[in-house]
C-alpha atoms as a PDB file:
ATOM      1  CA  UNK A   1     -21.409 -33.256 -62.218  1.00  0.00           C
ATOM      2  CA  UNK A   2     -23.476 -33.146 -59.093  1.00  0.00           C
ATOM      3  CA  UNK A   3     -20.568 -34.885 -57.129  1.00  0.00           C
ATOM      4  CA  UNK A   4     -18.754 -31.857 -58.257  1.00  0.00           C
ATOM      5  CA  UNK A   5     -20.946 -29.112 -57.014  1.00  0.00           C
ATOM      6  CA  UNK A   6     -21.517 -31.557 -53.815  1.00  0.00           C
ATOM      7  CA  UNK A   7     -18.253 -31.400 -52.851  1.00  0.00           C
ATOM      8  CA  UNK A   8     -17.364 -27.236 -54.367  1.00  0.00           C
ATOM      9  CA  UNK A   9     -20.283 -26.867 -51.772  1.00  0.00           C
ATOM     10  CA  UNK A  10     -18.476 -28.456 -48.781  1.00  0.00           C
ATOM     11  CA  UNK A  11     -15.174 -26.632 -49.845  1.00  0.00           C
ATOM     12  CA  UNK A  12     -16.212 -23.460 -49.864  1.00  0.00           C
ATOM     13  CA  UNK A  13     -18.753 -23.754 -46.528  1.00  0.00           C
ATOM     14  CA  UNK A  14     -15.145 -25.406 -44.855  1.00  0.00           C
ATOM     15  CA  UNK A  15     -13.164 -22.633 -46.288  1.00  0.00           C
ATOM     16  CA  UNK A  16     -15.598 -19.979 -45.046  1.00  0.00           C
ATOM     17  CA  UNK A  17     -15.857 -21.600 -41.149  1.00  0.00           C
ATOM     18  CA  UNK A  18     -11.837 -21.324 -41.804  1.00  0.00           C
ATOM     19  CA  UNK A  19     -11.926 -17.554 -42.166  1.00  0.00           C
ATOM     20  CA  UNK A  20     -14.370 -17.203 -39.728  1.00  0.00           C
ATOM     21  CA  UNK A  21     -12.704 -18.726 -36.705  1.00  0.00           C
ATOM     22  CA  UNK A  22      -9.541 -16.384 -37.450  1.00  0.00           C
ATOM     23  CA  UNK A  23     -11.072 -13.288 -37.406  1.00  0.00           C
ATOM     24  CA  UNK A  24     -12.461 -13.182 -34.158  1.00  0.00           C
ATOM     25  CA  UNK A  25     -11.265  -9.887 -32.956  1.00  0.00           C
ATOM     26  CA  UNK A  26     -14.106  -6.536 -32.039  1.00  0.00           C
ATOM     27  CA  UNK A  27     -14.724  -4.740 -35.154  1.00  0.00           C
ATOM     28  CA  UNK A  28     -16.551  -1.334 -35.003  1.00  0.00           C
ATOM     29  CA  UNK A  29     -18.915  -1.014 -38.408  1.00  0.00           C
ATOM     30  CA  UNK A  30     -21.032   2.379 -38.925  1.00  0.00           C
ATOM     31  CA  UNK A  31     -24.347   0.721 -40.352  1.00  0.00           C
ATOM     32  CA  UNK A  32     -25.584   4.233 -41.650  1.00  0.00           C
ATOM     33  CA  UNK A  33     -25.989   6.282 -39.043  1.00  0.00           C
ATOM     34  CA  UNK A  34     -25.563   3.471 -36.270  1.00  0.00           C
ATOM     35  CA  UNK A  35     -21.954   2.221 -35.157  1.00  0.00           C
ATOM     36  CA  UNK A  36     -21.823  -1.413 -33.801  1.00  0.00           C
ATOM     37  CA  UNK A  37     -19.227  -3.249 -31.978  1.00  0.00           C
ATOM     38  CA  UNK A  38     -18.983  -6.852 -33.249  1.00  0.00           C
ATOM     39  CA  UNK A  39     -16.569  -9.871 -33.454  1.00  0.00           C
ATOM     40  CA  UNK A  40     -15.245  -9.932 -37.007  1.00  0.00           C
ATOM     41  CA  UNK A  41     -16.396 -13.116 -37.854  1.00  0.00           C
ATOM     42  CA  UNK A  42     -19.908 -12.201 -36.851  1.00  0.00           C
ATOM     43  CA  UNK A  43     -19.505  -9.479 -39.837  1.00  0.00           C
ATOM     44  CA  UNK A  44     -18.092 -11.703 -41.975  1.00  0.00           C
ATOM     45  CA  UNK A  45     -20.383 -14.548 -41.654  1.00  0.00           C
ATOM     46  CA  UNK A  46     -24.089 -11.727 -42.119  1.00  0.00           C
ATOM     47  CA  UNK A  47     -21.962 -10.305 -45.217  1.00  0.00           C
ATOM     48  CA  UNK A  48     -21.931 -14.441 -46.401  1.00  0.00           C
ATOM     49  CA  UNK A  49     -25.592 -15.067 -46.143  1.00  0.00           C
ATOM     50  CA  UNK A  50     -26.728 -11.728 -47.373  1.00  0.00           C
ATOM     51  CA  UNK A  51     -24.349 -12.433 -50.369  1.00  0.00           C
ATOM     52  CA  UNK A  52     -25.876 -15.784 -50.917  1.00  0.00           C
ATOM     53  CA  UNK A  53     -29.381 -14.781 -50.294  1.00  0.00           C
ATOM     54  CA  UNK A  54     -28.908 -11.825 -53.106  1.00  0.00           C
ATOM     55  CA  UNK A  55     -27.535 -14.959 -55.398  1.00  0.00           C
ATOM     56  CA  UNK A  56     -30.030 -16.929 -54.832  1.00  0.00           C
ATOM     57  CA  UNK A  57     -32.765 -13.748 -55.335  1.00  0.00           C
ATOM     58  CA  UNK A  58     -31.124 -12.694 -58.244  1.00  0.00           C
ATOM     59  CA  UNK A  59     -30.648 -16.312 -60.135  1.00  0.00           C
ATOM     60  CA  UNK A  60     -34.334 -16.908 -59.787  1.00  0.00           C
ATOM     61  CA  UNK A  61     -35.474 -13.483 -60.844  1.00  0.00           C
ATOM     62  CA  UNK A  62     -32.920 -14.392 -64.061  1.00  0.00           C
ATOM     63  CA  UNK A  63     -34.787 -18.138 -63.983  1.00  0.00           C
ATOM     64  CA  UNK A  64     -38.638 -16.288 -64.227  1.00  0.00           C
ATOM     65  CA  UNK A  65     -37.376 -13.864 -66.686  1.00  0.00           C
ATOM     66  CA  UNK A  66     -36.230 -16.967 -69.121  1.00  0.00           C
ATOM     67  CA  UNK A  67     -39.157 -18.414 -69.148  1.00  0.00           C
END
């Protein structure tokens, strides 16, 4: 099982570097009142980690509460 999860892990970090390299054109993103001019994949790859920093937060704040 942890060969499985290994390799789910390398999948989907490939997968994402994928997505990222084609989606390198300027995107403009209104970050409440600020707009900012970015490359797409820059977007796409903060919206990632905050994404898996909030899973990771919220599986160990379900973890504490089972305890």
């Amino acid at each position: 099982m942890n060969q499985v999860k290994k390799w789910g892990a390398i999948l989907a970090a490939v997968l994402l570097v994928v997505v990222i390299f084609q989606n390198r054109a300027e995107v403009k993103t209104e970050i409440l009142f600020v707009d900012i001019t970015m490359p797409r994949a820059v977007l796409l790859f903060t919206m990632a980690v905050l994404g898996f920093l909030a899973g990771v937060l919220f599986q160990r704040s379900r973890a504490k509460k089972a305890e």
